[in-house]
N, C-alpha and C. Protein backbone atom coordinates (compact mmCIF):
# COMPACT_ATOMS: atom_id res chain seq x y z
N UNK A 1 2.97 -22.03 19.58
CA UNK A 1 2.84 -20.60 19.77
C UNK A 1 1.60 -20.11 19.01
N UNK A 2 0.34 -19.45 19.58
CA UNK A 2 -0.42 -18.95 19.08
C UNK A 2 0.03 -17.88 17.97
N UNK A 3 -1.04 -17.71 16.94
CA UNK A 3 -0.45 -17.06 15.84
C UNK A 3 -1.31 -15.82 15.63
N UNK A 4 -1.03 -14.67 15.54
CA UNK A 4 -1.58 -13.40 15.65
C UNK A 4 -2.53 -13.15 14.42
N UNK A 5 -3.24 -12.43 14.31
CA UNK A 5 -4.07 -11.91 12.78
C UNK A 5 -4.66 -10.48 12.82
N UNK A 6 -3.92 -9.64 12.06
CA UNK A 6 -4.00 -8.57 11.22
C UNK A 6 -5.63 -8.34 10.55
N UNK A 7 -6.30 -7.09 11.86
CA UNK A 7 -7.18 -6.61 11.06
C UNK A 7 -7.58 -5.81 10.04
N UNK A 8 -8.42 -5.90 9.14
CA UNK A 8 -8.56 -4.66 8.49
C UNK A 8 -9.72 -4.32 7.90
N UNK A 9 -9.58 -3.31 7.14
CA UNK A 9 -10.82 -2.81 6.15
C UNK A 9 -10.72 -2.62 4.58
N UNK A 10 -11.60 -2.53 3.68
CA UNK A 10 -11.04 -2.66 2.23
C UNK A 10 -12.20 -1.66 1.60
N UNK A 11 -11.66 -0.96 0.87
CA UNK A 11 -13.00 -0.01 0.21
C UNK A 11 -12.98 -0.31 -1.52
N UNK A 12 -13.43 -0.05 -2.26
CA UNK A 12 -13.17 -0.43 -3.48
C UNK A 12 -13.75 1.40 -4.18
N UNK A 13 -12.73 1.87 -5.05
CA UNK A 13 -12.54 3.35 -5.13
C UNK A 13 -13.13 3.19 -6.77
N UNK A 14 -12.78 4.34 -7.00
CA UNK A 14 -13.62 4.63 -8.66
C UNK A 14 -11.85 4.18 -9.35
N UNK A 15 -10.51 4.54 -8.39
CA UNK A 15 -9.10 4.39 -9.01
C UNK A 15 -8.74 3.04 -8.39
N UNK A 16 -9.44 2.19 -7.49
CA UNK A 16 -8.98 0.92 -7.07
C UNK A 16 -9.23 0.47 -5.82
N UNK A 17 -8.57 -0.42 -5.18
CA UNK A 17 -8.99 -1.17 -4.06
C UNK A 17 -8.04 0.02 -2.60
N UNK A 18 -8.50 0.10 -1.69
CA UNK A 18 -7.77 0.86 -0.34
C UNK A 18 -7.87 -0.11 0.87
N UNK A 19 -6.90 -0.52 0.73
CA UNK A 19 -7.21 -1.62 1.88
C UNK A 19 -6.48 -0.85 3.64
N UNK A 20 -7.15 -0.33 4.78
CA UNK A 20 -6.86 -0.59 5.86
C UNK A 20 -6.39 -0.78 7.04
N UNK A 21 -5.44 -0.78 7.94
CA UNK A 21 -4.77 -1.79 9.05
C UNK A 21 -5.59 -1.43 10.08
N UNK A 22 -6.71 -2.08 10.94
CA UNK A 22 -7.00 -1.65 11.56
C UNK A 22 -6.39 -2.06 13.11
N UNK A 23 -5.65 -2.99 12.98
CA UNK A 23 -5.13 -3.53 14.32
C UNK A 23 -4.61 -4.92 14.19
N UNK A 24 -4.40 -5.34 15.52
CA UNK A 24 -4.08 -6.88 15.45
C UNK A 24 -5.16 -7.70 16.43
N UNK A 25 -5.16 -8.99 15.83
CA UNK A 25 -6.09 -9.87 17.19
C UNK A 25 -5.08 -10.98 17.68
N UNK A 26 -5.09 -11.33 18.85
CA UNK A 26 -4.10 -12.71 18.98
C UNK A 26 -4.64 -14.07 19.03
N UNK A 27 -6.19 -13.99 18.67
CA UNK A 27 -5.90 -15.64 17.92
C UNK A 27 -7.62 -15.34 17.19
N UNK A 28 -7.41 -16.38 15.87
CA UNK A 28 -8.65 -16.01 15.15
C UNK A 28 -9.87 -16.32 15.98
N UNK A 29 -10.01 -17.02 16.80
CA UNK A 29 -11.42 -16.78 17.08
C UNK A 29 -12.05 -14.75 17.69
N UNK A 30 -10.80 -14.53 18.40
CA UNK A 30 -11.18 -13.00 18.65
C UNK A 30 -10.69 -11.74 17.07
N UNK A 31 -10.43 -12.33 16.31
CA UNK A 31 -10.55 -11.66 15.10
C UNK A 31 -11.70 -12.33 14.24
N UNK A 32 -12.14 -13.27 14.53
CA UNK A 32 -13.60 -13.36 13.90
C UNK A 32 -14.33 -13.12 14.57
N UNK A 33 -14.61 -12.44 15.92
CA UNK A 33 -15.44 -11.95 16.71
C UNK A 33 -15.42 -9.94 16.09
N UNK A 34 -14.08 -9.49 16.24
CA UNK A 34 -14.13 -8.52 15.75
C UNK A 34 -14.79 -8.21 14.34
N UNK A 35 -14.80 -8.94 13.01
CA UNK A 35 -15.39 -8.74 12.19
C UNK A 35 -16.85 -8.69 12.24
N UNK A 36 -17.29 -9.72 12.83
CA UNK A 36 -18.76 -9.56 12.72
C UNK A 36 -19.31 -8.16 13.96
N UNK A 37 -18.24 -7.93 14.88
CA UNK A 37 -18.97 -6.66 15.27
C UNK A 37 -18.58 -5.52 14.39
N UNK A 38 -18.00 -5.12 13.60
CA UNK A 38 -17.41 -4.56 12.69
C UNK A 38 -19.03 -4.17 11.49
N UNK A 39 -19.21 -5.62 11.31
CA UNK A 39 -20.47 -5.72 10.46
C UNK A 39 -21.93 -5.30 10.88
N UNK A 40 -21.97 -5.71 12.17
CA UNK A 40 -23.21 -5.64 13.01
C UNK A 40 -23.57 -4.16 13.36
N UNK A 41 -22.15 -3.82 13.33
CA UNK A 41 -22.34 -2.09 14.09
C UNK A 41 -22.54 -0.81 12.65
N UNK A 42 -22.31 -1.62 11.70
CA UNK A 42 -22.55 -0.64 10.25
C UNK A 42 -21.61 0.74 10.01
N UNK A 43 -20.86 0.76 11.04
CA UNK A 43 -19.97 2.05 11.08
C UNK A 43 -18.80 2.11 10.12
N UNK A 44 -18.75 2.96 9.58
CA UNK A 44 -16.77 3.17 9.00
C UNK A 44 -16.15 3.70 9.79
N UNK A 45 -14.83 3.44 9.77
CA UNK A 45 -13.93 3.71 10.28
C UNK A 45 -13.41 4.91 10.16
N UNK A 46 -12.88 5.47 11.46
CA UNK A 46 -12.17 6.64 10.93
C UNK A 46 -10.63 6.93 10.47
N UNK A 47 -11.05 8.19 9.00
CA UNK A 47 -9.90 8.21 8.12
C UNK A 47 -9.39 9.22 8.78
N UNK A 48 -8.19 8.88 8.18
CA UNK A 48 -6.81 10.15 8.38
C UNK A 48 -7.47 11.37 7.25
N UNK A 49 -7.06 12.64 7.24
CA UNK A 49 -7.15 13.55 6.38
C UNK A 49 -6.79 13.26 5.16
N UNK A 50 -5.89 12.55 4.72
CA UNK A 50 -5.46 12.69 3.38
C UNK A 50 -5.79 11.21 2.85
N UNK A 51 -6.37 10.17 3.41
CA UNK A 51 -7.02 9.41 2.50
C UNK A 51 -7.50 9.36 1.56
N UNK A 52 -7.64 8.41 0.83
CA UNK A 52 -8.47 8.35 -0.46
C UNK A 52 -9.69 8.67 -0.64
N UNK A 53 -10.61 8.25 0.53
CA UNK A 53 -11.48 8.37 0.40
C UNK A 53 -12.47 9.76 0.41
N UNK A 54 -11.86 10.50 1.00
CA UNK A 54 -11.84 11.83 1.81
C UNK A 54 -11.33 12.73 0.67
N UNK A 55 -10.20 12.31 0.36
CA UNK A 55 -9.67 13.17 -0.87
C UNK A 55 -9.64 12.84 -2.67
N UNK A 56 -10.48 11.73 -2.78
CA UNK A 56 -11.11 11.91 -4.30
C UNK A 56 -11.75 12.90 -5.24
N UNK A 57 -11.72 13.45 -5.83
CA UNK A 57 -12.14 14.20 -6.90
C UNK A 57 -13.64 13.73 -7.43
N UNK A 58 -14.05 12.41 -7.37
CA UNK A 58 -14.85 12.43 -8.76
C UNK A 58 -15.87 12.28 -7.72
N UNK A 59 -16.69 13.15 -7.55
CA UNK A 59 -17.80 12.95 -7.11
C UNK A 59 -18.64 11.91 -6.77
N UNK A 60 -19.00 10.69 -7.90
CA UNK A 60 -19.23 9.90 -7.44
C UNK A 60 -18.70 8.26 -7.48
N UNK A 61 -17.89 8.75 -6.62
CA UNK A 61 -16.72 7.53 -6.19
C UNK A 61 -17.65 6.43 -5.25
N UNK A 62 -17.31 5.33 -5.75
CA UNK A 62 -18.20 4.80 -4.98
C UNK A 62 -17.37 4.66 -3.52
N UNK A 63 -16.18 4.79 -3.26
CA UNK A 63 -15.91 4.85 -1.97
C UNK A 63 -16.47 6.00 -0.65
N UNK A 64 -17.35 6.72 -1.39
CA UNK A 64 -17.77 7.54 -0.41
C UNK A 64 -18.87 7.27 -0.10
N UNK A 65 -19.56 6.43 -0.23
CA UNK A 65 -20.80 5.92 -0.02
C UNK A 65 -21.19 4.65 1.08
N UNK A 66 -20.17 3.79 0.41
CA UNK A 66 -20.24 2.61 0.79
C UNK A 66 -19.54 2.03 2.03
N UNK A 67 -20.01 1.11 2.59
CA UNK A 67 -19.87 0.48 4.25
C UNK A 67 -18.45 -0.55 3.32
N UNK A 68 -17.16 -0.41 3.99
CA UNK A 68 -15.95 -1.12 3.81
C UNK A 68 -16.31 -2.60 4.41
N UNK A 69 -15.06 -3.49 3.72
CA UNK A 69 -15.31 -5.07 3.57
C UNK A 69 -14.47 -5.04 4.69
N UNK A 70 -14.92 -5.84 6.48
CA UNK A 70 -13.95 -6.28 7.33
C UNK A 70 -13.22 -7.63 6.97
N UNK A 71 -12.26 -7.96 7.46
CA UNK A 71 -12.10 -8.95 7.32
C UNK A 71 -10.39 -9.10 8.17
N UNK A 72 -9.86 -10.39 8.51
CA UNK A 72 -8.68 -10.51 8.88
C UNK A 72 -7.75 -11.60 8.16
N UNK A 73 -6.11 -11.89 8.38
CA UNK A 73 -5.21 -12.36 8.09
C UNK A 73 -4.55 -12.73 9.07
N UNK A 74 -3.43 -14.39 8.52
CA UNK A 74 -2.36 -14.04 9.66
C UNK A 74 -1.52 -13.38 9.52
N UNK A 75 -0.77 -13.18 10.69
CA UNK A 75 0.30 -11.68 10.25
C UNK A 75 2.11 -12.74 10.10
C-alpha cells in the first residue's frame, strides 16, 4: 500500500517554531516535487487571521519577514 506524506511549512518566530499543514501528497516523489515548487516560486502561504505571524506584537519578529521552511512527512 502506497504511503501518504503530510505537507507543510515551518516559520521560526521571535516566541518559537509555527509549523503549518499544508496538505497531503500520495507518494513522496509528488511531495518532493511539491517542495521544490514551493521553493522555486518564493511565495508564503496564506495565513488565517489570527496566526502568529500576522498577530505578533514585537515588531521585529523575524517571522514577518522571512520565506517559511517547506518540507514533508509520512503521515
Amino acid at each position: 500500500m502506497p504511503e501518504k506524506f503530510s505537507l507543510y511549512c515551518e516559520y521560526t518566530h521571535c516566541c518559537g517554531k509555527q509549523i503549518l499543514r499544508m496538505g497531503t501528497a500520495e507518494d513522496e516523489p509528488a511531495a518532493r516535487q511539491w517542495v521544490q515548487e514551493q521553493n522555486r516560486n518564493k511565495k508564503r502561504p496564506r495565513l488565517l487571521k489570527d496566526d502568529l505571524v500576522k498577530t505578533c506584537p514585537v515588531t521585529h519578529c523575524p517571522g514577518k519577514r522571512q520565506h517559511p521552511r517547506y518540507d514533508y512527512r509520512p503521515v
